[in-house]
N, C-alpha and C. Protein backbone atom coordinates (compact mmCIF):
# COMPACT_ATOMS: atom_id res chain seq x y z
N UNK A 1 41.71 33.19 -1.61
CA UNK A 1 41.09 33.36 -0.30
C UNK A 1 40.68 34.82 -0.10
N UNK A 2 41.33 35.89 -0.65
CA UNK A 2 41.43 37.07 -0.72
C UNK A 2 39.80 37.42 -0.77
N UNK A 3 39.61 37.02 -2.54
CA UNK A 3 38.27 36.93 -3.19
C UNK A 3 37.61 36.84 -2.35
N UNK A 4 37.34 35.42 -1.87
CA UNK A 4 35.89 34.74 -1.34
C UNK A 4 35.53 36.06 0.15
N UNK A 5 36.80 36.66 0.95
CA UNK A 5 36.60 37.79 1.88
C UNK A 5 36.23 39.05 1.11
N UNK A 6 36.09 39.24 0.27
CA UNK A 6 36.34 40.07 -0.53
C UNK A 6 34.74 40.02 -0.63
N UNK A 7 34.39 39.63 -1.28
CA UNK A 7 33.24 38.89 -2.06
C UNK A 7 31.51 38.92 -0.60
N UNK A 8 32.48 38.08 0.50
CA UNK A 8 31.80 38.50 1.83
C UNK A 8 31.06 39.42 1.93
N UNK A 9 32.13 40.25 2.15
CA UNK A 9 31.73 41.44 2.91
C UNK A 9 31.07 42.31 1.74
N UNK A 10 31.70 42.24 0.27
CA UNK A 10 30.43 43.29 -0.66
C UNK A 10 28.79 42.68 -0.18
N UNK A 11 28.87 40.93 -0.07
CA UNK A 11 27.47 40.56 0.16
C UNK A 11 26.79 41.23 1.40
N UNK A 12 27.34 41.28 2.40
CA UNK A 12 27.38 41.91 3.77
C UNK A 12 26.68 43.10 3.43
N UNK A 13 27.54 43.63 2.63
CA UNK A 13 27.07 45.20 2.28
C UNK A 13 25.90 45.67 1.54
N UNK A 14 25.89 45.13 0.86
CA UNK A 14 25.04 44.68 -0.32
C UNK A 14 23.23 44.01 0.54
N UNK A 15 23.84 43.08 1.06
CA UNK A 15 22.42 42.53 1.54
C UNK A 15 22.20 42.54 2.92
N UNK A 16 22.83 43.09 3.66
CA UNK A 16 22.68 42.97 4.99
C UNK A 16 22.94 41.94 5.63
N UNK A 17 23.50 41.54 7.14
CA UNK A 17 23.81 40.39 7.28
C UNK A 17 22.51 39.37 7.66
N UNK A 18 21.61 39.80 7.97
CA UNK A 18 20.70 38.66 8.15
C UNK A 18 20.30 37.59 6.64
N UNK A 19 20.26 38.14 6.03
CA UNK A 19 20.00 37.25 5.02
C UNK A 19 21.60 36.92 4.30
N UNK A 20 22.78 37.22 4.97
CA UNK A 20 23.88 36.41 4.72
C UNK A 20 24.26 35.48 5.54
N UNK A 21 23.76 35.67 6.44
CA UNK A 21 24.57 35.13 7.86
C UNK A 21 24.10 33.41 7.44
N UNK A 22 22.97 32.79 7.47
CA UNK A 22 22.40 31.79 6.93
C UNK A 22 23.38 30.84 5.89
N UNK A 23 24.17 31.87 5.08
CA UNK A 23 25.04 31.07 3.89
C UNK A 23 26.33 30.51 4.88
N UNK A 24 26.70 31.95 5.51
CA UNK A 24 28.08 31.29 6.41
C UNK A 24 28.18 30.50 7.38
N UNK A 25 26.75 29.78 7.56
CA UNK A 25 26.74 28.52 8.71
C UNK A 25 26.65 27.62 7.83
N UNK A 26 28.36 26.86 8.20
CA UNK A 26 28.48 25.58 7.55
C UNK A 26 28.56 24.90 8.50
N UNK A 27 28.34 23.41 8.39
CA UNK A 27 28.57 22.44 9.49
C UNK A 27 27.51 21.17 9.52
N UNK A 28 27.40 20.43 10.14
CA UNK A 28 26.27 19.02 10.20
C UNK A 28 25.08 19.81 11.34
N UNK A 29 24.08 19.44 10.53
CA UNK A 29 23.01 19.52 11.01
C UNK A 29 22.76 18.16 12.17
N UNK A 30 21.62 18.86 13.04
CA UNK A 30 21.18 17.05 13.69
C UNK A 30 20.04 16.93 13.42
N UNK A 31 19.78 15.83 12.66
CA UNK A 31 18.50 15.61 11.88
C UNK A 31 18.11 14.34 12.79
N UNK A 32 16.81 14.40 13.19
CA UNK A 32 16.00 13.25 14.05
C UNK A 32 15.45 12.86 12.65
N UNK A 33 15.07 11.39 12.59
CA UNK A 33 14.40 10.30 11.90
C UNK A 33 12.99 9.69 12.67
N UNK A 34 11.71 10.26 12.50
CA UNK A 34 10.76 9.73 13.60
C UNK A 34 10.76 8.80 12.86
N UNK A 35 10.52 7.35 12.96
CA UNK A 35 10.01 6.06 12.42
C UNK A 35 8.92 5.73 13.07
N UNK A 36 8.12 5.64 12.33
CA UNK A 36 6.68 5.36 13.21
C UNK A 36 6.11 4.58 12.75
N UNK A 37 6.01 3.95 11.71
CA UNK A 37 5.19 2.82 11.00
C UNK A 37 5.75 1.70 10.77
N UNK A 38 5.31 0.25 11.44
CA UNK A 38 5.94 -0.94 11.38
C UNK A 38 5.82 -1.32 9.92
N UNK A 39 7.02 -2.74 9.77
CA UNK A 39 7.52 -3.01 8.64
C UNK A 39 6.25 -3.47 7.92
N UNK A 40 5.19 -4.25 8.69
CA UNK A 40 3.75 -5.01 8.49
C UNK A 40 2.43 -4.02 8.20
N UNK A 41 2.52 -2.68 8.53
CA UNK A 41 1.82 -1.70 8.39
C UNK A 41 2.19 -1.24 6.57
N UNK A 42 3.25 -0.73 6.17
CA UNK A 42 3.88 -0.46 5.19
C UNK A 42 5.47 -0.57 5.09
N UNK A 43 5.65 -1.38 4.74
CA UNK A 43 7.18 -1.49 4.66
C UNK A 43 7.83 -0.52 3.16
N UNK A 44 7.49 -0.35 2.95
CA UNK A 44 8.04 1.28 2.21
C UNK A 44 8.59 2.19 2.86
N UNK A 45 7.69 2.75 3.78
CA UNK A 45 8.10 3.49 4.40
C UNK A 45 9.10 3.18 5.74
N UNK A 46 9.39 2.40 6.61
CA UNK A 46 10.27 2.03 7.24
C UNK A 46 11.64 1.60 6.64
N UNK A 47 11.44 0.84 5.32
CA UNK A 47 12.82 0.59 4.79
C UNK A 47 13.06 1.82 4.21
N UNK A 48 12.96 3.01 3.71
CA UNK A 48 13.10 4.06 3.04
C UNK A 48 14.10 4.72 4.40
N UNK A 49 13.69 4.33 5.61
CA UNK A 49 14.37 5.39 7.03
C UNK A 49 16.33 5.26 6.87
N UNK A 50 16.43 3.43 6.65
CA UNK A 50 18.31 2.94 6.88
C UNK A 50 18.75 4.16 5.50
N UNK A 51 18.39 3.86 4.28
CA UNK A 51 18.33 4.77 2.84
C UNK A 51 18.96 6.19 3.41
N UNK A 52 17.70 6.99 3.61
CA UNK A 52 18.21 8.31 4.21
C UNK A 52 18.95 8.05 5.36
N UNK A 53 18.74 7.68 6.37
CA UNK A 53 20.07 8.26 7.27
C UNK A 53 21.46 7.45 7.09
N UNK A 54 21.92 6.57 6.29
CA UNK A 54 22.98 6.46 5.22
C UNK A 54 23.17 7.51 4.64
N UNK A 55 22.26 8.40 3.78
CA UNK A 55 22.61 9.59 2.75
C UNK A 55 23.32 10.63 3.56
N UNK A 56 22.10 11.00 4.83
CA UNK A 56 22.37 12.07 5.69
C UNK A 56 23.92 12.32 6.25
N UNK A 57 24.15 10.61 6.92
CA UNK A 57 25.57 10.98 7.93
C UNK A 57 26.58 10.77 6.81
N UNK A 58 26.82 10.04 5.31
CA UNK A 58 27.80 10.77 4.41
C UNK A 58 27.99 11.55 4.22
N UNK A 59 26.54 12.57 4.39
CA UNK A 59 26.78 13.76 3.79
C UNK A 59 27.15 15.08 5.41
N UNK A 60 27.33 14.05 6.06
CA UNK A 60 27.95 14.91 7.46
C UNK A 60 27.19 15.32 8.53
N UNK A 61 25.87 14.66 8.28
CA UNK A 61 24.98 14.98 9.24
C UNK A 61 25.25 14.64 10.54
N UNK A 62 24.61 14.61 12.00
CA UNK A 62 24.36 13.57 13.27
C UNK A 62 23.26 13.31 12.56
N UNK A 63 22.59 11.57 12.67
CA UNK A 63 21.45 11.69 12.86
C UNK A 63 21.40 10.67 13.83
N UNK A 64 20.15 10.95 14.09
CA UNK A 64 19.47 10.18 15.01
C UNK A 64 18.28 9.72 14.77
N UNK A 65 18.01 8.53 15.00
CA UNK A 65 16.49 7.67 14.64
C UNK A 65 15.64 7.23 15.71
N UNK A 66 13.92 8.11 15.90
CA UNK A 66 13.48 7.42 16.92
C UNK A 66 12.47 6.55 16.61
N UNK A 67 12.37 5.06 17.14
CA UNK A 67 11.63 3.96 16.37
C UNK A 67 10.28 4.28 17.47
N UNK A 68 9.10 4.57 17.03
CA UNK A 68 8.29 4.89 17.58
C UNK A 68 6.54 4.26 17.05
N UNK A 69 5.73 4.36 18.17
CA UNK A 69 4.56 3.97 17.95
C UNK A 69 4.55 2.10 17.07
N UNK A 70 3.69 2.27 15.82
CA UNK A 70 3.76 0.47 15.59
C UNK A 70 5.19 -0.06 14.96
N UNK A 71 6.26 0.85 15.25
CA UNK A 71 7.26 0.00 14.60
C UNK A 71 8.68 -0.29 15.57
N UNK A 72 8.06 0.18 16.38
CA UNK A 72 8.94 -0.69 17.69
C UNK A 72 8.52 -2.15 17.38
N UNK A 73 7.26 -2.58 16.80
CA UNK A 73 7.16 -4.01 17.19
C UNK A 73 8.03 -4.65 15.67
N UNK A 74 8.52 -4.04 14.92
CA UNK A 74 9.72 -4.20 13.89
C UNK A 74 10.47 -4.53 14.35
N UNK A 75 11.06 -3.90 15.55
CA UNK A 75 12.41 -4.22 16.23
C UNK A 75 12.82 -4.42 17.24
N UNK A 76 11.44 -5.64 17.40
CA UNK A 76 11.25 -6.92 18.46
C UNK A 76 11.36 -8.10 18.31
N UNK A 77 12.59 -8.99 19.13
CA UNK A 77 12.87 -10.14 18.44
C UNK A 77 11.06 -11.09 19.29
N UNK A 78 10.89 -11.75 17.99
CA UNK A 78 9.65 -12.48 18.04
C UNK A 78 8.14 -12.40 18.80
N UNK A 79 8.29 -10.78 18.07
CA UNK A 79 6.59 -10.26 18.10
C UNK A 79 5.89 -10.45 17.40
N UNK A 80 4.69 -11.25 18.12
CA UNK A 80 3.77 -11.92 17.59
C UNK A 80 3.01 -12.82 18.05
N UNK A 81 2.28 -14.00 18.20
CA UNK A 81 2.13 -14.84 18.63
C UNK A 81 3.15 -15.96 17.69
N UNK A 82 2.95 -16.07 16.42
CA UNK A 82 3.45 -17.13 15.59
C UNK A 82 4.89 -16.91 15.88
N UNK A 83 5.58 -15.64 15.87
CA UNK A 83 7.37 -15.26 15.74
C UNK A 83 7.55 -15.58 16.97
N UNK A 84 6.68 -15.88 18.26
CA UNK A 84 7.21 -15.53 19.94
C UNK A 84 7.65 -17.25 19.65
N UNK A 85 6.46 -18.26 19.01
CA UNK A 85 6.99 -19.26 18.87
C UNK A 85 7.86 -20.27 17.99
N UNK A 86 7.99 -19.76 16.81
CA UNK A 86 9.05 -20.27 15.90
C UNK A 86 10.17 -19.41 15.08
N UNK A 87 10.36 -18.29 15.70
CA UNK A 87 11.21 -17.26 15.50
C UNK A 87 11.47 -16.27 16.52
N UNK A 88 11.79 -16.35 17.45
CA UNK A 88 11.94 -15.47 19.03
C UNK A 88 13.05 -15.23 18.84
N UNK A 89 13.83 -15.55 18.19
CA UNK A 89 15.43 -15.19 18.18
C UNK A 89 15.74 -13.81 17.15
N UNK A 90 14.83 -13.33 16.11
CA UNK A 90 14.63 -12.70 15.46
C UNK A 90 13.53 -11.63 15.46
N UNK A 91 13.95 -10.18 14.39
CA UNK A 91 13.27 -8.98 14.11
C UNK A 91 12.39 -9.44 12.83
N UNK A 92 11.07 -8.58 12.86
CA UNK A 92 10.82 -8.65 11.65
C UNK A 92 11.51 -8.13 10.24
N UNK A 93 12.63 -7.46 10.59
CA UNK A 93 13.86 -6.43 9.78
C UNK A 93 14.81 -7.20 9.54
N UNK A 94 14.97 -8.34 10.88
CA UNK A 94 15.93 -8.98 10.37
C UNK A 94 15.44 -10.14 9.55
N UNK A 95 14.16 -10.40 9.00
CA UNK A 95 13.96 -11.45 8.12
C UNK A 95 12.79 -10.65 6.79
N UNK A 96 13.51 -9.20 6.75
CA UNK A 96 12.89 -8.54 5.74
C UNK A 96 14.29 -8.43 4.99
N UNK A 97 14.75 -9.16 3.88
CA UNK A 97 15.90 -9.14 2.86
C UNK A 97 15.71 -7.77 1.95
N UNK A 98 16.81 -6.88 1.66
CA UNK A 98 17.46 -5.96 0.91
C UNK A 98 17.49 -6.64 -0.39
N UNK A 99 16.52 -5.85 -1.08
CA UNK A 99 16.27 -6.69 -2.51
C UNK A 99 17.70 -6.21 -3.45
N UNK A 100 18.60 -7.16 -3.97
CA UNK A 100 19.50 -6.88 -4.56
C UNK A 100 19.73 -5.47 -5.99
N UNK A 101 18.91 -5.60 -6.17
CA UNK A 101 18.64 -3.90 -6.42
C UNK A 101 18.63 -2.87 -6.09
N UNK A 102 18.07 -3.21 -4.98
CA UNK A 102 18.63 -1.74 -3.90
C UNK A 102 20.19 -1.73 -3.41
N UNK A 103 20.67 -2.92 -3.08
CA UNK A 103 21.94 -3.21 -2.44
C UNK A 103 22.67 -2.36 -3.42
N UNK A 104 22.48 -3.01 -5.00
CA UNK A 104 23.73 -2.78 -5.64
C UNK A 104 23.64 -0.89 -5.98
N UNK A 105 22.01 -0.52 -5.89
CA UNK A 105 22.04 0.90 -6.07
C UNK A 105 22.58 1.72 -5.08
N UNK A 106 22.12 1.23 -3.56
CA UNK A 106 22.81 1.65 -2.65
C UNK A 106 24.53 1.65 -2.65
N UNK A 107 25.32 0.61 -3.02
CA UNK A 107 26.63 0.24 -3.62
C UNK A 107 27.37 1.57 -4.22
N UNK A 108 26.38 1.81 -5.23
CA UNK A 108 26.96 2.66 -6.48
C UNK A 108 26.71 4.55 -6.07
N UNK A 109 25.46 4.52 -5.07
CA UNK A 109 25.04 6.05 -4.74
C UNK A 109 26.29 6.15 -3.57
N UNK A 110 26.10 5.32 -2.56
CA UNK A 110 27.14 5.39 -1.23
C UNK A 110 28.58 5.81 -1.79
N UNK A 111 29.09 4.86 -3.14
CA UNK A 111 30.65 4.87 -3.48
C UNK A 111 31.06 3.25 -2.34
N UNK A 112 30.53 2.39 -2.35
CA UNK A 112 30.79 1.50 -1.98
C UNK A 112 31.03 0.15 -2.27
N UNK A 113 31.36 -0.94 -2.57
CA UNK A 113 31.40 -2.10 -2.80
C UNK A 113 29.87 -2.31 -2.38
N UNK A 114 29.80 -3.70 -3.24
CA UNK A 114 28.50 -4.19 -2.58
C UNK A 114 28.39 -5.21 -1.71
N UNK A 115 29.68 -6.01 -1.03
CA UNK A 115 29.74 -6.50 -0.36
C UNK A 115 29.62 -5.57 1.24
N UNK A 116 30.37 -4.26 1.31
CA UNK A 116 30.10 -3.28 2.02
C UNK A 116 27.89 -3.32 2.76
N UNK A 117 27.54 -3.71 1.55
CA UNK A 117 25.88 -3.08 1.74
C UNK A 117 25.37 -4.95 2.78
N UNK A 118 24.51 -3.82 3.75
CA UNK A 118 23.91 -5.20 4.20
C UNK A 118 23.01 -5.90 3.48
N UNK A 119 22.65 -7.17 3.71
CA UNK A 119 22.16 -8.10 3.35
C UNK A 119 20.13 -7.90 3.81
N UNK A 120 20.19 -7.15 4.85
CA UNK A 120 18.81 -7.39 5.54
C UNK A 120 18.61 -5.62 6.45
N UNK A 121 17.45 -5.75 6.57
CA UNK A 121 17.07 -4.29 7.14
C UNK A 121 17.56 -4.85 8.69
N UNK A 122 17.43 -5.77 9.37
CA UNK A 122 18.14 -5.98 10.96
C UNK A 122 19.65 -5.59 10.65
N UNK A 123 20.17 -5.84 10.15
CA UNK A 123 22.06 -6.22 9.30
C UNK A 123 22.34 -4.44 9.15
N UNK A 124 20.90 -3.55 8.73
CA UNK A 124 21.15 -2.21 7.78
C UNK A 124 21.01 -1.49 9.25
N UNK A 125 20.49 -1.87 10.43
CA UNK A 125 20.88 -0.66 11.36
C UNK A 125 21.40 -0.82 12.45
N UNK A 126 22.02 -2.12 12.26
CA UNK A 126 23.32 -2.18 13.29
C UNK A 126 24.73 -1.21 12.27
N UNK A 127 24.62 -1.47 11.35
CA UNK A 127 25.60 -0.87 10.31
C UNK A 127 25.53 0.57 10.07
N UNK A 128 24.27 0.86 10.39
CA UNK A 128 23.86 2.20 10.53
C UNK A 128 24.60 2.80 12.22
N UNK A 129 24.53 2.12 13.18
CA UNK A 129 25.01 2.50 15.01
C UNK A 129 26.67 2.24 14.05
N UNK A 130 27.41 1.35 14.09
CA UNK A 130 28.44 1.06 13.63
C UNK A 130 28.77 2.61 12.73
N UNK A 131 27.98 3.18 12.09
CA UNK A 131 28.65 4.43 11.40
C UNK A 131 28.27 6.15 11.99
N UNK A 132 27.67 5.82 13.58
CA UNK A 132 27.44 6.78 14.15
C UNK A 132 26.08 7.39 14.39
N UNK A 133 25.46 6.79 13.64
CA UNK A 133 23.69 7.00 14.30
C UNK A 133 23.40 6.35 15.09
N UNK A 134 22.48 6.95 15.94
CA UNK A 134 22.24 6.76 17.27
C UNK A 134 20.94 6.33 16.89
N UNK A 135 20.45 5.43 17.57
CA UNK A 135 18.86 4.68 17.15
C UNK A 135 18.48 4.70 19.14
N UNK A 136 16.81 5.40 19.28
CA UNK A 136 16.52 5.04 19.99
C UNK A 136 14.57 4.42 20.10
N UNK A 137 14.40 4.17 21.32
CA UNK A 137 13.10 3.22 21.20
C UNK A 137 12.19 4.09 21.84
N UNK A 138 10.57 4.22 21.91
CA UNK A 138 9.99 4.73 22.72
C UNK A 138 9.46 3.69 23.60
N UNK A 139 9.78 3.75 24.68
CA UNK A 139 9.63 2.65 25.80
C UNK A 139 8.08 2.94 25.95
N UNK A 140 7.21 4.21 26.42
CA UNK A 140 6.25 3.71 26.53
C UNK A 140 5.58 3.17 25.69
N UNK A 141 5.73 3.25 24.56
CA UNK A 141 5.23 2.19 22.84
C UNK A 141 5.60 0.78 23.05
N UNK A 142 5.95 0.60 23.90
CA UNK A 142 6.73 -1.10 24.03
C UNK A 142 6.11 -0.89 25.29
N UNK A 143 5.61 -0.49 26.22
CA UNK A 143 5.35 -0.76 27.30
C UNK A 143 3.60 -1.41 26.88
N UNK A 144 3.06 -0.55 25.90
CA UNK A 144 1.62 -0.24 25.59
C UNK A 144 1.27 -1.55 24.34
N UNK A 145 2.49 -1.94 23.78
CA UNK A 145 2.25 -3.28 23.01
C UNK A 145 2.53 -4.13 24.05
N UNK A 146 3.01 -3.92 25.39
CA UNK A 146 3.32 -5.19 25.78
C UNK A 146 4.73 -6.15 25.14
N UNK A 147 6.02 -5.31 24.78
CA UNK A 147 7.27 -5.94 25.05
C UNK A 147 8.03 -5.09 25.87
N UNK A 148 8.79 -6.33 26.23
CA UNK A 148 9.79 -6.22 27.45
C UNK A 148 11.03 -6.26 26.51
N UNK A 149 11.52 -4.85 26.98
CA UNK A 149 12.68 -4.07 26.33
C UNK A 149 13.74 -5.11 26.01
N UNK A 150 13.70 -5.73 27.10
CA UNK A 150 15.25 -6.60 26.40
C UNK A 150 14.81 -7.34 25.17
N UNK A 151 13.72 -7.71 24.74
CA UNK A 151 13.28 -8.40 23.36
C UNK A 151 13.31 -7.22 22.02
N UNK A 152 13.40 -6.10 22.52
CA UNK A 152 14.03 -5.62 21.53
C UNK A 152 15.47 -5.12 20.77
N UNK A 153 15.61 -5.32 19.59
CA UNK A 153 16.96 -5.41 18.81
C UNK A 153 18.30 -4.74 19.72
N UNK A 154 19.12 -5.00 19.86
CA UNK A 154 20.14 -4.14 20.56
C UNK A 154 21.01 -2.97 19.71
N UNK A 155 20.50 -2.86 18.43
CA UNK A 155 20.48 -1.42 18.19
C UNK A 155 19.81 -0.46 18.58
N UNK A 156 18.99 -0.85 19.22
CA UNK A 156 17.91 0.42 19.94
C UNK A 156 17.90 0.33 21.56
N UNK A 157 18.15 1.67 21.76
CA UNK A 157 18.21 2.28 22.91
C UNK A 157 17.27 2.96 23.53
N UNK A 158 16.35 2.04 24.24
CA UNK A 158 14.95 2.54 24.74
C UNK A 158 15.19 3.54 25.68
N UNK A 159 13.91 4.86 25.23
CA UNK A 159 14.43 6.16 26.17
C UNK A 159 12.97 5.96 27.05
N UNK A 160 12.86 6.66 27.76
CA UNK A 160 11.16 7.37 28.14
C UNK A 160 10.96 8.87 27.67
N UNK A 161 9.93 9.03 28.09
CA UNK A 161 9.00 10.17 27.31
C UNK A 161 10.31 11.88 27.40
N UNK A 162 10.43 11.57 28.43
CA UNK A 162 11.22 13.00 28.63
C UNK A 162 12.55 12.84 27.85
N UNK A 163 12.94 12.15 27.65
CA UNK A 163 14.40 11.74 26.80
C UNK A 163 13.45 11.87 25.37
N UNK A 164 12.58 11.29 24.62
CA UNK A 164 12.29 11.63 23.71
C UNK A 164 11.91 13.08 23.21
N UNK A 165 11.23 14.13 24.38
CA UNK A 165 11.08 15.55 24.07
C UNK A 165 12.24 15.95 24.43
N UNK A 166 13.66 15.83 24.55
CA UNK A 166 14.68 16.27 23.90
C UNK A 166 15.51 16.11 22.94
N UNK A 167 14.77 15.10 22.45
CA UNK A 167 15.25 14.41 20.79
C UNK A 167 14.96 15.26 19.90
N UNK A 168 13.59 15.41 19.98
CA UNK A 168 12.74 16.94 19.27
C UNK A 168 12.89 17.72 19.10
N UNK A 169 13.24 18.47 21.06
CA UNK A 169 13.74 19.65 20.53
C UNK A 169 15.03 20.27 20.33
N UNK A 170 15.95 19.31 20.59
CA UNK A 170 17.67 20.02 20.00
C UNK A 170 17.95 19.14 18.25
N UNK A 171 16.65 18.81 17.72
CA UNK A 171 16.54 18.41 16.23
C UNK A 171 16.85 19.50 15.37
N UNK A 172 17.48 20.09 14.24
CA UNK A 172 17.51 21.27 13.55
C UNK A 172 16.63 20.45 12.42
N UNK A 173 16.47 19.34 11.98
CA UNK A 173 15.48 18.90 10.91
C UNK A 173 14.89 17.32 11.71
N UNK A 174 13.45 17.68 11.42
CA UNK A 174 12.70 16.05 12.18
C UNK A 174 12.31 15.32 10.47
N UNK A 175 12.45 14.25 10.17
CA UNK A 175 12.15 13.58 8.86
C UNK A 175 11.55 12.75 9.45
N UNK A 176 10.05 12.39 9.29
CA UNK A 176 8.99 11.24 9.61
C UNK A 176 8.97 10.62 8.54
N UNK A 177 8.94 8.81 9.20
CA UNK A 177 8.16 8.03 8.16
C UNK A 177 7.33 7.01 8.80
């Protein structure tokens, strides 16, 4: 322990503290997740969002996810015309399946069983709230498609506009997809 004080303060000395000070902030960042593109637009990029903020809060992050613009209608039970009538009970996430390849890779990167890994992207971010990320909705994006908040998933926590510009700005990293 001696050392590593030791070691400090030559850096201190040595480089001045502004360009040390940076090393000695340890701690979790709060990283926002914008999600902005529905599963039907590109689903690459929306399933890629549960992935990282899994990585992030193992690795000690807060994060937080805001489902925004066309992919609120992802995580609306039975948006659509065809889903309002033979699937209203359901997300498009929750009937987008976790291809067992990913599960078992996810399994093996996490340190987890693979029974641990969900089954479905609806399944991957309730499991995601369940491990401390906070998921919220942009209400006027659901106001402007025309759903009524309670039809969306109850992992998401619809904000309005001013709750979202403080998502932003107490973010230390924003990751869009």
């Amino acid at each position: 322990m001696q050392k590593a004080i030791k070691f400090a303060i030559l850096l201190v000395v040595l480089f001045g503290w502004e360009i040390v000070a940076p090393l000695a902030q340890v701690g979790a960042a709060q990283i926002l997740i914008h999600m902005k593109t529905s599963l039907a637009e590109d689903d690459a990029q929306i399933c890629a969002v549960p992935n990282v903020a899994w990585a992030m809060t193992k690795a000690g992050h807060e994060v937080k996810i805001l489902v925004d613009a066309s992919a609120v209608t992802s995580m609306t039970k039975g948006f659509g015309w065809f889903n309002s009538m033979f699937r209203s009970d359901s997300t498009a996430l929750d009937r987008a399946t976790i291809p067992e390849r990913e599960r078992q890779s996810l399994a093996q990167q996490m340190g987890v069983s693979l029974e641990q890994v969900p089954h479905n992207y609806g399944e991957y971010f309730h499991f995601l709230k369940k491990i401390g990320v906070e998921i919220y909705g942009n209400q006027t994006m659901m106001l402007l498609y025309e759903i009524d908040p309670s039809q969306v998933d109850s992992s998401v926590s619809p904000i309005p506009l001013d709750q979202m510009v403080e998502l932003f700005s107490s973010a230390d990293q924003i990751v869009v997809y």
